[in-house]
N, C-alpha and C. Protein backbone atom coordinates (compact mmCIF):
# COMPACT_ATOMS: atom_id res chain seq x y z
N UNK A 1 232.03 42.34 -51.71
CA UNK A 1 231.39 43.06 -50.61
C UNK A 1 230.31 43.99 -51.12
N UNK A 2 230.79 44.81 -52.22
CA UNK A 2 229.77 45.52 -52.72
C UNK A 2 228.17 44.66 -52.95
N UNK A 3 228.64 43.78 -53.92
CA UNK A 3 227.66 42.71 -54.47
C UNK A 3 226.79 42.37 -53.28
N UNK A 4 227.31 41.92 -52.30
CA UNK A 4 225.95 41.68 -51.01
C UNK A 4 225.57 42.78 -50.04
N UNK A 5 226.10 43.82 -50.54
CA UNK A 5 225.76 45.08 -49.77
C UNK A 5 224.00 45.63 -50.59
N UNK A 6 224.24 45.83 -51.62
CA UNK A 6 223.15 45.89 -52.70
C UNK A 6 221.83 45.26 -52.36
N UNK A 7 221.90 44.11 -52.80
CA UNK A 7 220.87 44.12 -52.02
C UNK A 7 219.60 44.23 -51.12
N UNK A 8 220.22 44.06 -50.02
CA UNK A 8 220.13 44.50 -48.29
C UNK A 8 219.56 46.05 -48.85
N UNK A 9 220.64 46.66 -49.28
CA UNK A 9 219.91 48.50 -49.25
C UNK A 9 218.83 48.73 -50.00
N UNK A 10 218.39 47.57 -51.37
CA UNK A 10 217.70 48.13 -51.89
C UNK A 10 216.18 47.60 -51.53
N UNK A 11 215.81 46.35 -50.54
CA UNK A 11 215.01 46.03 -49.99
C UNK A 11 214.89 46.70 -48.57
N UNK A 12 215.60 47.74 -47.95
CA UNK A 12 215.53 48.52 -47.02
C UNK A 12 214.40 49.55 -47.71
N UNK A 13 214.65 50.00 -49.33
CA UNK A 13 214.70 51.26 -49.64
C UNK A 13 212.69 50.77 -50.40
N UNK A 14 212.68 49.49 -50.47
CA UNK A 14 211.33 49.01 -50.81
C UNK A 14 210.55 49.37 -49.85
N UNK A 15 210.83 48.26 -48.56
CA UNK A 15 210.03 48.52 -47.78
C UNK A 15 209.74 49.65 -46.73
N UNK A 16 210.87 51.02 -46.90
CA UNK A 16 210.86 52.35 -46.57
C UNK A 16 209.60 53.32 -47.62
N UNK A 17 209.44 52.79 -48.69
CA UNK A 17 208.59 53.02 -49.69
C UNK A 17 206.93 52.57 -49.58
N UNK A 18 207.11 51.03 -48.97
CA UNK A 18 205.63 50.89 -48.63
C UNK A 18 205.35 51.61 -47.66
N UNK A 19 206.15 51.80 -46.54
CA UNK A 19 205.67 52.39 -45.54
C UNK A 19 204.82 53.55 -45.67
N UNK A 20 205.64 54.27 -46.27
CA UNK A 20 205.72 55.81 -46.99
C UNK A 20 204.25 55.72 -47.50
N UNK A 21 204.05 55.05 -48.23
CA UNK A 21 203.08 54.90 -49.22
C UNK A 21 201.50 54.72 -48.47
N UNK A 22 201.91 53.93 -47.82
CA UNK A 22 200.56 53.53 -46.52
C UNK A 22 200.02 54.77 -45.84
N UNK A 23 201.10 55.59 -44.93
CA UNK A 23 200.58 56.60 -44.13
C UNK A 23 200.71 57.74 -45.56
N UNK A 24 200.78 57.54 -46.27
CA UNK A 24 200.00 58.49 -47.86
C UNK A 24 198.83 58.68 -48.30
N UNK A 25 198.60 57.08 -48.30
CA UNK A 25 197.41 56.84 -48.36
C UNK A 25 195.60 56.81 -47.76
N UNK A 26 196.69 56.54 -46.02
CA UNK A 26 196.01 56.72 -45.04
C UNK A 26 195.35 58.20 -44.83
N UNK A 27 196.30 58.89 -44.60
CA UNK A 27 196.07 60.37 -44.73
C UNK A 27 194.95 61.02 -45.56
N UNK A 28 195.41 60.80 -46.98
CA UNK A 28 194.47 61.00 -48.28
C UNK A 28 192.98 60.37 -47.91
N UNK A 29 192.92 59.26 -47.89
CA UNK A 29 191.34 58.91 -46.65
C UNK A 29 190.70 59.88 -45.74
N UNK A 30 191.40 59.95 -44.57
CA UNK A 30 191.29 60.78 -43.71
C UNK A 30 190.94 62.51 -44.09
N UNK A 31 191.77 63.08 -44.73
CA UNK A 31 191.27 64.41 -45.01
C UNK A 31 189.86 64.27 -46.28
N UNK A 32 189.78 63.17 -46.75
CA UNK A 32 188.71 63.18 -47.73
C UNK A 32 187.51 62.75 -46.60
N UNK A 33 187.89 61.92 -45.65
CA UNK A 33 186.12 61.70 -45.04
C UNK A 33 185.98 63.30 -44.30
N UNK A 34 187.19 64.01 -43.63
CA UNK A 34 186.84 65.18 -42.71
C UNK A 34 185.97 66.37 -43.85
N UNK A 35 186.27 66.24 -45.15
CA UNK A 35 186.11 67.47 -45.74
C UNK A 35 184.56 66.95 -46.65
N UNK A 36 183.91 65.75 -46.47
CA UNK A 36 183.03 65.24 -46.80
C UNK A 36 181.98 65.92 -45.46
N UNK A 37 182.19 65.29 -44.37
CA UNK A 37 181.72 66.01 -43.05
C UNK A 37 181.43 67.62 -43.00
N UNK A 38 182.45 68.47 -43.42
CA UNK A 38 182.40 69.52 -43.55
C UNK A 38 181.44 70.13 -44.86
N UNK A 39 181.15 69.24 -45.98
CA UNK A 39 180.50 69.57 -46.41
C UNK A 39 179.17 69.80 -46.52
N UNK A 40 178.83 68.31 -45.66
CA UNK A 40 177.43 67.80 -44.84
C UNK A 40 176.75 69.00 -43.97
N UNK A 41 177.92 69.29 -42.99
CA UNK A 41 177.43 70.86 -42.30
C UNK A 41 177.24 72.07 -42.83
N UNK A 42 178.15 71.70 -43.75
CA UNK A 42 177.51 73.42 -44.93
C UNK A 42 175.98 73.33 -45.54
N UNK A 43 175.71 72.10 -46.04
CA UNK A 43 174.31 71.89 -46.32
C UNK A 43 173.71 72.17 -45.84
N UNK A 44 173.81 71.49 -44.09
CA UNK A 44 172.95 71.56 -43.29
C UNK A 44 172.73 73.48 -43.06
N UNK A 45 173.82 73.94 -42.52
CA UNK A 45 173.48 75.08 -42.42
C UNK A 45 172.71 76.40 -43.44
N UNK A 46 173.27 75.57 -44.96
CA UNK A 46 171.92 76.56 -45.86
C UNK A 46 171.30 76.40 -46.01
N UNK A 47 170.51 74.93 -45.52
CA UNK A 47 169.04 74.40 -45.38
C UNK A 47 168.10 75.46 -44.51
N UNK A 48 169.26 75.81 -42.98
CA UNK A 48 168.69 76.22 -42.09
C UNK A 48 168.73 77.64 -42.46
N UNK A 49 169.48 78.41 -43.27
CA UNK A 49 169.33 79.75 -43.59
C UNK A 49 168.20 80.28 -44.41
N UNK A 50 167.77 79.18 -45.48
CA UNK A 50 167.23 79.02 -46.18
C UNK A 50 165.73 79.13 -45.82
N UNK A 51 165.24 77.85 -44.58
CA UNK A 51 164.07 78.07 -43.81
C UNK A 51 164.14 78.85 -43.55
N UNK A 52 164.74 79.78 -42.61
CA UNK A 52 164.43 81.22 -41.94
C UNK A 52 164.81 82.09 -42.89
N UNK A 53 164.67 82.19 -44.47
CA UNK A 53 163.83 83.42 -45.01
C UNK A 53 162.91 82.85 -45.55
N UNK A 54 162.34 82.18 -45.86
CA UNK A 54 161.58 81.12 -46.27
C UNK A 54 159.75 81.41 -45.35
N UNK A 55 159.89 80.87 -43.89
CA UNK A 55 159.30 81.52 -42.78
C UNK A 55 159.36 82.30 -42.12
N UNK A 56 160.76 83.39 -42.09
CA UNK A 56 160.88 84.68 -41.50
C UNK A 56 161.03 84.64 -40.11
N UNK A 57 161.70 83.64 -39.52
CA UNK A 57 162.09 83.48 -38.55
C UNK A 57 162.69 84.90 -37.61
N UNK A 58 162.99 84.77 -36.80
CA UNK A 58 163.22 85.92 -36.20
C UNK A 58 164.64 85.67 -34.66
N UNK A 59 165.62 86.01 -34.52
CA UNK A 59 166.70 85.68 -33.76
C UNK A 59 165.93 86.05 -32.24
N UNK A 60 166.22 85.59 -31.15
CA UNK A 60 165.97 86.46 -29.85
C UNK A 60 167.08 85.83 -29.13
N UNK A 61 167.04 87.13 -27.76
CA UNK A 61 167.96 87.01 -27.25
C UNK A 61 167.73 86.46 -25.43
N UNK A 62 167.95 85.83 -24.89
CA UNK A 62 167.57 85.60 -23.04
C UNK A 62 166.96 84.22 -23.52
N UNK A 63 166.46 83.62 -22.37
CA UNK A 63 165.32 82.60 -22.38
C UNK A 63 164.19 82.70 -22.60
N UNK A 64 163.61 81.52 -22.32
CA UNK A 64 162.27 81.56 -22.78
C UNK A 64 161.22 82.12 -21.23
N UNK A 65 160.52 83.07 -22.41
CA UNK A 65 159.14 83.80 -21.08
C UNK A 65 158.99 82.76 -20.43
N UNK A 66 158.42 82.44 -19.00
CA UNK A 66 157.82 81.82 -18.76
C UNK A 66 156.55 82.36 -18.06
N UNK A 67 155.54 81.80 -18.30
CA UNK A 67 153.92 82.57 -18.01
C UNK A 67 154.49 82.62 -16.34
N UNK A 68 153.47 83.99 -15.94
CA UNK A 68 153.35 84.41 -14.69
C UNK A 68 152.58 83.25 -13.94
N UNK A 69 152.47 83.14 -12.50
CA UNK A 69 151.86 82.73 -11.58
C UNK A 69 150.64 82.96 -11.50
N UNK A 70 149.59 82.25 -11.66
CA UNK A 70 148.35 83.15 -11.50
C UNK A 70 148.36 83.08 -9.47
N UNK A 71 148.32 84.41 -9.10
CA UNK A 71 147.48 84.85 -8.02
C UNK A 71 146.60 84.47 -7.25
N UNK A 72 146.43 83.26 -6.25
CA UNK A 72 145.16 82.73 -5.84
C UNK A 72 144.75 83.45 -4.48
N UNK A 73 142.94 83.15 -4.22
CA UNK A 73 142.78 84.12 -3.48
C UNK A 73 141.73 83.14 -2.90
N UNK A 74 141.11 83.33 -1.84
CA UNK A 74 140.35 82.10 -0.87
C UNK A 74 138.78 82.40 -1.57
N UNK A 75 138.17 83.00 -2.65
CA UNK A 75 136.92 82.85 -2.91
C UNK A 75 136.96 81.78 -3.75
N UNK A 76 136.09 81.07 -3.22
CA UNK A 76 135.24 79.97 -4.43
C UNK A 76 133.93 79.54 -4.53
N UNK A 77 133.29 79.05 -5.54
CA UNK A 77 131.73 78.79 -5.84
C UNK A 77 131.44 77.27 -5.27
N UNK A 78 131.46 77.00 -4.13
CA UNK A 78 131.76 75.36 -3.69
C UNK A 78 130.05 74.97 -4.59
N UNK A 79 129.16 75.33 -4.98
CA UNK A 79 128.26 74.93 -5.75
C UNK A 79 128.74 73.94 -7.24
N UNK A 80 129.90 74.42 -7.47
CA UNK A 80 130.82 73.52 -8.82
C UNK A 80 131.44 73.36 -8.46
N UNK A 81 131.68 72.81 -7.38
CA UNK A 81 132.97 71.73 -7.07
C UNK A 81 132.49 69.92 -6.41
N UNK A 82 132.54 69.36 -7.33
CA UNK A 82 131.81 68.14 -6.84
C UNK A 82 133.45 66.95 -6.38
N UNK A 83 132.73 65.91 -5.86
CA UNK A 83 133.90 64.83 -5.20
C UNK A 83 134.30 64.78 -4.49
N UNK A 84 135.11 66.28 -3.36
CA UNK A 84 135.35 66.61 -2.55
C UNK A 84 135.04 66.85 -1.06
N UNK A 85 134.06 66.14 -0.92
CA UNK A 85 133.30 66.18 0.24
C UNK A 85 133.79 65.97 1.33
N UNK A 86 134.53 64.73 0.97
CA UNK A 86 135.11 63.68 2.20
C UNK A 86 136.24 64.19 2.21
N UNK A 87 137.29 64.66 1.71
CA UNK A 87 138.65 65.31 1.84
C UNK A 87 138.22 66.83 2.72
N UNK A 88 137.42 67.49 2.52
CA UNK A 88 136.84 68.73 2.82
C UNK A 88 136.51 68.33 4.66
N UNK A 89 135.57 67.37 5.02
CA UNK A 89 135.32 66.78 6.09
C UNK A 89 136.10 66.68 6.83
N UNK A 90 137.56 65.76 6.65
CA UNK A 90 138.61 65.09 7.24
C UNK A 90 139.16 66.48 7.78
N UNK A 91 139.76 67.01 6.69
CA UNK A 91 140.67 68.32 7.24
C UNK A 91 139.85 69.37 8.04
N UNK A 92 138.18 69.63 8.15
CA UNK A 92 137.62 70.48 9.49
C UNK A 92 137.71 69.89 10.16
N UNK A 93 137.77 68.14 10.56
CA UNK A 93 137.71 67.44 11.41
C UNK A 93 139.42 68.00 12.39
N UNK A 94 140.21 67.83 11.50
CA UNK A 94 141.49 67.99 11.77
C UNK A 94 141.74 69.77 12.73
N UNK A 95 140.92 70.24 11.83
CA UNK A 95 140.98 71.60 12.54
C UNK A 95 140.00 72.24 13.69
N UNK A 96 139.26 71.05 13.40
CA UNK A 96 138.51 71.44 14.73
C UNK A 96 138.76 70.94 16.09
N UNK A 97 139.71 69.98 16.09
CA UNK A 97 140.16 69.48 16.76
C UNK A 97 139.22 68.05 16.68
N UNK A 98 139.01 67.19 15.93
CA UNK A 98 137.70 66.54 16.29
C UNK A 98 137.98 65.21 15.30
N UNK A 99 139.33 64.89 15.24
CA UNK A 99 140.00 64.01 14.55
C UNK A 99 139.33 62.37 14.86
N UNK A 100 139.91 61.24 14.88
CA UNK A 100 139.01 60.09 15.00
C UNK A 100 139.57 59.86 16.18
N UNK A 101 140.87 59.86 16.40
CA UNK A 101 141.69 59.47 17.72
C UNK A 101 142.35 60.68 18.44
N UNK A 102 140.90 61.14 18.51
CA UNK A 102 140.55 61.93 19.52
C UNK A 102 142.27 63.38 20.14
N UNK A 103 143.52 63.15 18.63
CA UNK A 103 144.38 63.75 19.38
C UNK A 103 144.30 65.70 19.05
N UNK A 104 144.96 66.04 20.02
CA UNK A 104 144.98 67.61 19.38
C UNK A 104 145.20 68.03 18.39
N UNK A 105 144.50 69.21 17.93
CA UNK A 105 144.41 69.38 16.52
C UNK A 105 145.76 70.12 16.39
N UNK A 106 145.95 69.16 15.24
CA UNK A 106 147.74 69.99 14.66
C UNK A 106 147.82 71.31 14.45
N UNK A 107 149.17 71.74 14.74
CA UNK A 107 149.08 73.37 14.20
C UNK A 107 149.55 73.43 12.65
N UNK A 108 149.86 72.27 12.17
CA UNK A 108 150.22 72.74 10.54
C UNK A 108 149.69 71.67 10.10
N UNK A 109 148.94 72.06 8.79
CA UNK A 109 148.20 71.02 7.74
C UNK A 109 148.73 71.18 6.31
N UNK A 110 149.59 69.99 5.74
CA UNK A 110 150.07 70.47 4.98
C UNK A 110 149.33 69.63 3.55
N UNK A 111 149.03 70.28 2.45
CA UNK A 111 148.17 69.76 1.29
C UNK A 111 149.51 69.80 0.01
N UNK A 112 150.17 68.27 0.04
CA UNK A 112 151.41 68.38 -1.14
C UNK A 112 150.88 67.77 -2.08
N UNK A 113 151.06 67.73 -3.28
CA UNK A 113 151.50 67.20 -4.13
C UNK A 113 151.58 67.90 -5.52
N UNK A 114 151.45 66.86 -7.11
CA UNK A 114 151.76 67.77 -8.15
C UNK A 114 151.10 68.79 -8.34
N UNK A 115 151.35 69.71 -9.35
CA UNK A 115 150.28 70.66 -9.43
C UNK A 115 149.26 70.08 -10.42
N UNK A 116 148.74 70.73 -10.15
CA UNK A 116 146.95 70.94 -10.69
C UNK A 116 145.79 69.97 -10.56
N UNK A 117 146.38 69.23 -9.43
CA UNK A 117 145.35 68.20 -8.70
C UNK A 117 144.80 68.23 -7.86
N UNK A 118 144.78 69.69 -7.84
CA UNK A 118 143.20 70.39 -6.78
C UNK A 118 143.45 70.76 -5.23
N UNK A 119 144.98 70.96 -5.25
CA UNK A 119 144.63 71.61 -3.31
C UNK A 119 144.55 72.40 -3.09
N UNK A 120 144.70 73.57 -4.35
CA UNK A 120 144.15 75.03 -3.98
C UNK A 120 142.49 74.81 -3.53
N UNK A 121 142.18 74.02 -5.02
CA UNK A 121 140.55 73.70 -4.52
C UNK A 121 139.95 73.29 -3.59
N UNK A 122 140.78 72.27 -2.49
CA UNK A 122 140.37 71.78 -1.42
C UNK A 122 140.44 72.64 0.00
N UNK A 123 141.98 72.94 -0.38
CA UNK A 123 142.14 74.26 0.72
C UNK A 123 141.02 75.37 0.57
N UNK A 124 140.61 76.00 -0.66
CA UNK A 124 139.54 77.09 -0.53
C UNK A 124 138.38 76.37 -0.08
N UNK A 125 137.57 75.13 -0.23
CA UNK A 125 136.58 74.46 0.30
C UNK A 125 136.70 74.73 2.21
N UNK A 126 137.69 74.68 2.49
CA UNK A 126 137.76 74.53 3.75
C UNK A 126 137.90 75.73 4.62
N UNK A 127 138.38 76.21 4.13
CA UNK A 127 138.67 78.02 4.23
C UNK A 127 137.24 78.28 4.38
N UNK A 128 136.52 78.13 3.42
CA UNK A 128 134.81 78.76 3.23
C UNK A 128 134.32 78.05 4.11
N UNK A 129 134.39 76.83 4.53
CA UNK A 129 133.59 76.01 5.41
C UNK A 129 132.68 76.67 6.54
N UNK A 130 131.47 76.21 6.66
CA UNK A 130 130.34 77.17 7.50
C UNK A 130 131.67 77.20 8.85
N UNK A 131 131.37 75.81 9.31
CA UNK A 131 132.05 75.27 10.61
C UNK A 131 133.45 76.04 11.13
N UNK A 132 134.27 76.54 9.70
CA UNK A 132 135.54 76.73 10.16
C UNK A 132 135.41 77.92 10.45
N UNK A 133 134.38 78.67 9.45
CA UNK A 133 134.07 80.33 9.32
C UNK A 133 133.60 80.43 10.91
N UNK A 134 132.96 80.05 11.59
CA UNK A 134 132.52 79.97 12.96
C UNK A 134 133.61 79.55 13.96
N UNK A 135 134.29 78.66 13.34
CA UNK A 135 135.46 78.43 14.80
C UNK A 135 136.06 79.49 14.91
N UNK A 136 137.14 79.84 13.97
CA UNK A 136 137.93 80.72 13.87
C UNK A 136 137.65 82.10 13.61
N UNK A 137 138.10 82.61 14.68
CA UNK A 137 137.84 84.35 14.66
C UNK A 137 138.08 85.44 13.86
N UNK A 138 139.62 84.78 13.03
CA UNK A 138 139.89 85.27 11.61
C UNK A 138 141.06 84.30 10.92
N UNK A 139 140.56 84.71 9.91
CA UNK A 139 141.02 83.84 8.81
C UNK A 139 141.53 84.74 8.01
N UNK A 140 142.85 83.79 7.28
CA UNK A 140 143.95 85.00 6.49
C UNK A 140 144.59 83.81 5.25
N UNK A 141 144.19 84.40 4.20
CA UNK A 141 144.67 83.91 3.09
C UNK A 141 146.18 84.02 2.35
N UNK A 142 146.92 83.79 2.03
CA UNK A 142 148.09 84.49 1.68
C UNK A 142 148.63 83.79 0.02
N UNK A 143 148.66 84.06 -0.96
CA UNK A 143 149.44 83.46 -2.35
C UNK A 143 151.04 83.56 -1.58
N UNK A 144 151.62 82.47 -1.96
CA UNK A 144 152.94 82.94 -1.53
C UNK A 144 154.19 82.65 -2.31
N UNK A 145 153.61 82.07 -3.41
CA UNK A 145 154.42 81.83 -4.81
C UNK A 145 155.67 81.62 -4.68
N UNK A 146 156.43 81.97 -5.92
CA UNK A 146 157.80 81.82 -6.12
C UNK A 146 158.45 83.23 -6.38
N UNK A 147 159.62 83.81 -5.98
CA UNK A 147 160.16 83.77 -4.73
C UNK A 147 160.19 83.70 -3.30
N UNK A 148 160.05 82.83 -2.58
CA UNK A 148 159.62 83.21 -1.34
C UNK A 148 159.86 84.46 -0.75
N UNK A 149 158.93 85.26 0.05
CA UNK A 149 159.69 86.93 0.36
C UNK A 149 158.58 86.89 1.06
N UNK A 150 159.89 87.17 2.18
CA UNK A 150 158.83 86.52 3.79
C UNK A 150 158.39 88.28 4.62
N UNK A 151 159.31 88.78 3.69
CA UNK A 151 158.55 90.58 4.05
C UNK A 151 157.59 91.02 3.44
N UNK A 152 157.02 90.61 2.23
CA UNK A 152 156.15 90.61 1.44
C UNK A 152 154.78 89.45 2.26
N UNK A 153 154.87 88.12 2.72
CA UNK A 153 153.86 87.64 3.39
C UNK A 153 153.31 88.07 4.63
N UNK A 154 154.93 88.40 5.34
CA UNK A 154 154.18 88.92 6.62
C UNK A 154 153.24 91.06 6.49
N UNK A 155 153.82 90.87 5.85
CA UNK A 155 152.81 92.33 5.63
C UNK A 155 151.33 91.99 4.88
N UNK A 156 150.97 90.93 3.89
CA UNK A 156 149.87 90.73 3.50
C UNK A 156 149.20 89.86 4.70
N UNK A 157 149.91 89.23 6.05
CA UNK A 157 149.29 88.62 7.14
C UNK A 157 148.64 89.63 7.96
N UNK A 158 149.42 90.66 7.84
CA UNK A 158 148.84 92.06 8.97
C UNK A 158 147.93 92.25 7.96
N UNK A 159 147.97 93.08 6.79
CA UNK A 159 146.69 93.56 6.47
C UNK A 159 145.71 92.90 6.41
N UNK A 160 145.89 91.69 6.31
CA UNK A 160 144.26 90.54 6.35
C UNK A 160 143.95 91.14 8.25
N UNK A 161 144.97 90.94 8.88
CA UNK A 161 144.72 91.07 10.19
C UNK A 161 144.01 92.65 10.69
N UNK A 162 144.72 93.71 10.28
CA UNK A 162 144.30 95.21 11.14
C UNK A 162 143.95 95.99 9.68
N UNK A 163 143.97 95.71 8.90
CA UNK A 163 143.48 96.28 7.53
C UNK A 163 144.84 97.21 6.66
N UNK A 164 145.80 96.96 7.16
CA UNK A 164 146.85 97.86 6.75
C UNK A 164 148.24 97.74 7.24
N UNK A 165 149.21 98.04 6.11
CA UNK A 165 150.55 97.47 7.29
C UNK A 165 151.95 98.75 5.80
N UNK A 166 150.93 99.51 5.94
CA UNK A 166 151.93 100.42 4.89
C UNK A 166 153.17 101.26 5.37
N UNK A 167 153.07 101.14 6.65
CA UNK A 167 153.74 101.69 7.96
C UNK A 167 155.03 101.48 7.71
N UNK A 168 154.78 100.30 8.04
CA UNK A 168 155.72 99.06 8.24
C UNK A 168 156.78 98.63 6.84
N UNK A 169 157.84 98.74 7.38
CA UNK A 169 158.54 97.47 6.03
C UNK A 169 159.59 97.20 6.51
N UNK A 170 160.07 96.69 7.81
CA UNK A 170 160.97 95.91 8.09
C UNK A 170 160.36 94.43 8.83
N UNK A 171 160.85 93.29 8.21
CA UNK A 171 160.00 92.14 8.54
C UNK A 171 160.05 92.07 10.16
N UNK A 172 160.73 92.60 11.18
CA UNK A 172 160.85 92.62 12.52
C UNK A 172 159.61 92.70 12.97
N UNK A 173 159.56 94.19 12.37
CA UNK A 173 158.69 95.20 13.00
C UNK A 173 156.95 94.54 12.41
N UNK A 174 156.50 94.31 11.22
CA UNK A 174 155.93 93.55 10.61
C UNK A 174 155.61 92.30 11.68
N UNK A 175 156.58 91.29 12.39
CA UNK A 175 156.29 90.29 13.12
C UNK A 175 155.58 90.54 14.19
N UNK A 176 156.35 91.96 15.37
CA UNK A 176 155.68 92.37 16.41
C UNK A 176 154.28 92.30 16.69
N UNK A 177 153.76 93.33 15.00
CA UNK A 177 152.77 93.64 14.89
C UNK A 177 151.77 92.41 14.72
N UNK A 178 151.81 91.59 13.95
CA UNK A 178 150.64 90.29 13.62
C UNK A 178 151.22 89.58 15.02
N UNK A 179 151.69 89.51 16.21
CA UNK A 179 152.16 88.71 17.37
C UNK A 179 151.29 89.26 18.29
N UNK A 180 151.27 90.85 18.20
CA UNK A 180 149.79 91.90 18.71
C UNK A 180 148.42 91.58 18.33
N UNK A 181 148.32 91.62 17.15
CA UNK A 181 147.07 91.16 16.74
C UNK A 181 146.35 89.83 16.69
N UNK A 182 147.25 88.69 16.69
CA UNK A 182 146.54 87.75 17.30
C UNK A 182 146.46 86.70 18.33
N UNK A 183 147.46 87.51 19.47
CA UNK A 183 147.44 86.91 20.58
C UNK A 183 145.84 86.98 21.58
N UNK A 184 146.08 85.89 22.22
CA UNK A 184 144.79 85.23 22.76
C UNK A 184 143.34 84.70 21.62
N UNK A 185 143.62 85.28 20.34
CA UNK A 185 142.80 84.70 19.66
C UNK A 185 142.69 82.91 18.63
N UNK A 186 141.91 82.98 17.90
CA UNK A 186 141.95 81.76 17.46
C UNK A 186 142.08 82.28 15.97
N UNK A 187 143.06 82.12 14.98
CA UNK A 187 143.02 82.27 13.59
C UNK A 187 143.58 81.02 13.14
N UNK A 188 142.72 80.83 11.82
CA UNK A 188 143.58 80.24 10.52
C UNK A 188 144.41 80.96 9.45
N UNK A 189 145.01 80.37 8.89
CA UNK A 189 146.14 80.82 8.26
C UNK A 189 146.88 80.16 7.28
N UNK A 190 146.07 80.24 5.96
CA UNK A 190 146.24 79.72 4.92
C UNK A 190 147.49 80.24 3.87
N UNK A 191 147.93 79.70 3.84
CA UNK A 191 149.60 80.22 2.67
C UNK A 191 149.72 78.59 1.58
N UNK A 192 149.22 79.56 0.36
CA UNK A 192 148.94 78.67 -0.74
C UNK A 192 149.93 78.71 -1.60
N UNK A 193 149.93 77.88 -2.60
CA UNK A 193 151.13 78.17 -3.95
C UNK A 193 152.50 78.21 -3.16
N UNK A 194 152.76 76.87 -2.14
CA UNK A 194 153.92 77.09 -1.84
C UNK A 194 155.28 76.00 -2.53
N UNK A 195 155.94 77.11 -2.66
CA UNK A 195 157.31 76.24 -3.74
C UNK A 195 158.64 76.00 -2.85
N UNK A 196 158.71 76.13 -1.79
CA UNK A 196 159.83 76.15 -0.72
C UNK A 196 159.47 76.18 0.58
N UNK A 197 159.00 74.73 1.24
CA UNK A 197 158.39 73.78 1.94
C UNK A 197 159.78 74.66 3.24
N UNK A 198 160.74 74.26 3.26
CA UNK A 198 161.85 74.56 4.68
C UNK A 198 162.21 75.92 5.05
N UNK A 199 161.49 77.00 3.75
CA UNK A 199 161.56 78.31 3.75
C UNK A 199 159.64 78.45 4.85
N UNK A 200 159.32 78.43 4.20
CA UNK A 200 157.96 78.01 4.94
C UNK A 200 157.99 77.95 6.59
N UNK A 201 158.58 76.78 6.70
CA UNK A 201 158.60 76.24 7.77
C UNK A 201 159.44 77.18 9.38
N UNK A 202 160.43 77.71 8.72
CA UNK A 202 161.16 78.77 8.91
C UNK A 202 160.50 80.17 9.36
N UNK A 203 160.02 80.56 8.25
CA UNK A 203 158.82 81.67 8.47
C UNK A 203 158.02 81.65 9.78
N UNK A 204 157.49 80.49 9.84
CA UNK A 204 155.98 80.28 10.51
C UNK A 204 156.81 79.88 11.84
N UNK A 205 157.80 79.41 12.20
CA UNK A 205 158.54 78.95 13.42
C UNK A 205 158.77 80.51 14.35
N UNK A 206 158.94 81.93 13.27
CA UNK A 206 159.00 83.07 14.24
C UNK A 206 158.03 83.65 15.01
């Protein structure tokens, strides 16, 4: 009994040994590629310490500036502005009421697209226009940038309108007033640099 017991235990005790031996081995792999990795990033990082005394780099803290808005305002030299003729045409046509099919002239004209492909430029062409300067009794320019701040437009609408609105600083009271000033008349009403189209829309609906 002994004799075939032997054996059996000692090929138990082999292949308990390869086993052993495998996830030994395995392991030993494993912590050698992680600490290879780890070494890779140490490099890397005294490469990068290294450049910044090297060039004198400098840490900061927040995001990045981003340049201000430039400010637009309805003067322009239409003497240097060439191409624009026929876009300039269409939209007095539009505002004069004097469209091709003969319908009423819209109350909102809207000039979208990317920036810097000229609708400030087109809008100020039209603004200056002999024709429009003559229809309209007054004309009011407004930048209206980013944040929209509709207490901030409607007070630069009055002062284009009565010359002053320092009175004033509740947007209510602000509304009354430009609702006074240009009832029964005929104005345009230009609001440029706009970044929030349903804020807009909103505004101009009071």
């Amino acid at each position: 009994m002994k004799v075939n017991e032997h054996p059996r235990k000692t090929i138990k005790k082999v292949r308990s040994f390869m086993i052993f031996s495998c996830f030994c081995f395995r392991e030993v792999g494993l912590r050698f590629h992680v600490a290879r990795k780890i070494q890779t990033l140490n490099d890397r990082i005294d490469g990068i310490v290294r450049e910044k005394n090297t060039f004198d780099f400098k840490l900061s803290e927040g995001g990045p500036n981003l340049p201000e808005r430039k400010i637009t305002a309805s003067v322009i030299d239409a003497t240097e502005i060439k191409g624009r003729e026929k876009d300039r045409g269409t939209i007095v046509k539009m505002l004069l009421g004097e469209s091709s099919d003969q319908e009423p002239a819209p109350r909102t004209i809207s000039l979208v697209g990317m920036g810097g492909i000229g609708k400030t430029t087109l809008a100020q062409l039209v603004y200056n226009d002999h024709e429009v300067e003559t229809y309209f009794g007054k004309r009011i320019w407004v930048c209206v940038s980013d944040p929209f701040d509709e207490t901030r437009i409607a007070k630069a609408i009055l002062e284009a309108l009565v010359g002053s609105a320092q009175d004033l600083n509740e947007l209510q009271a602000l509304l009354e007033r430009i609702q006074e000033s240009i009832r029964g008349k005929r104005f345009l009403l230009v609001l440029d640099d706009v970044w929030n189209e349903d804020s807009t829309k909103t505004a101009l609906s009071r």
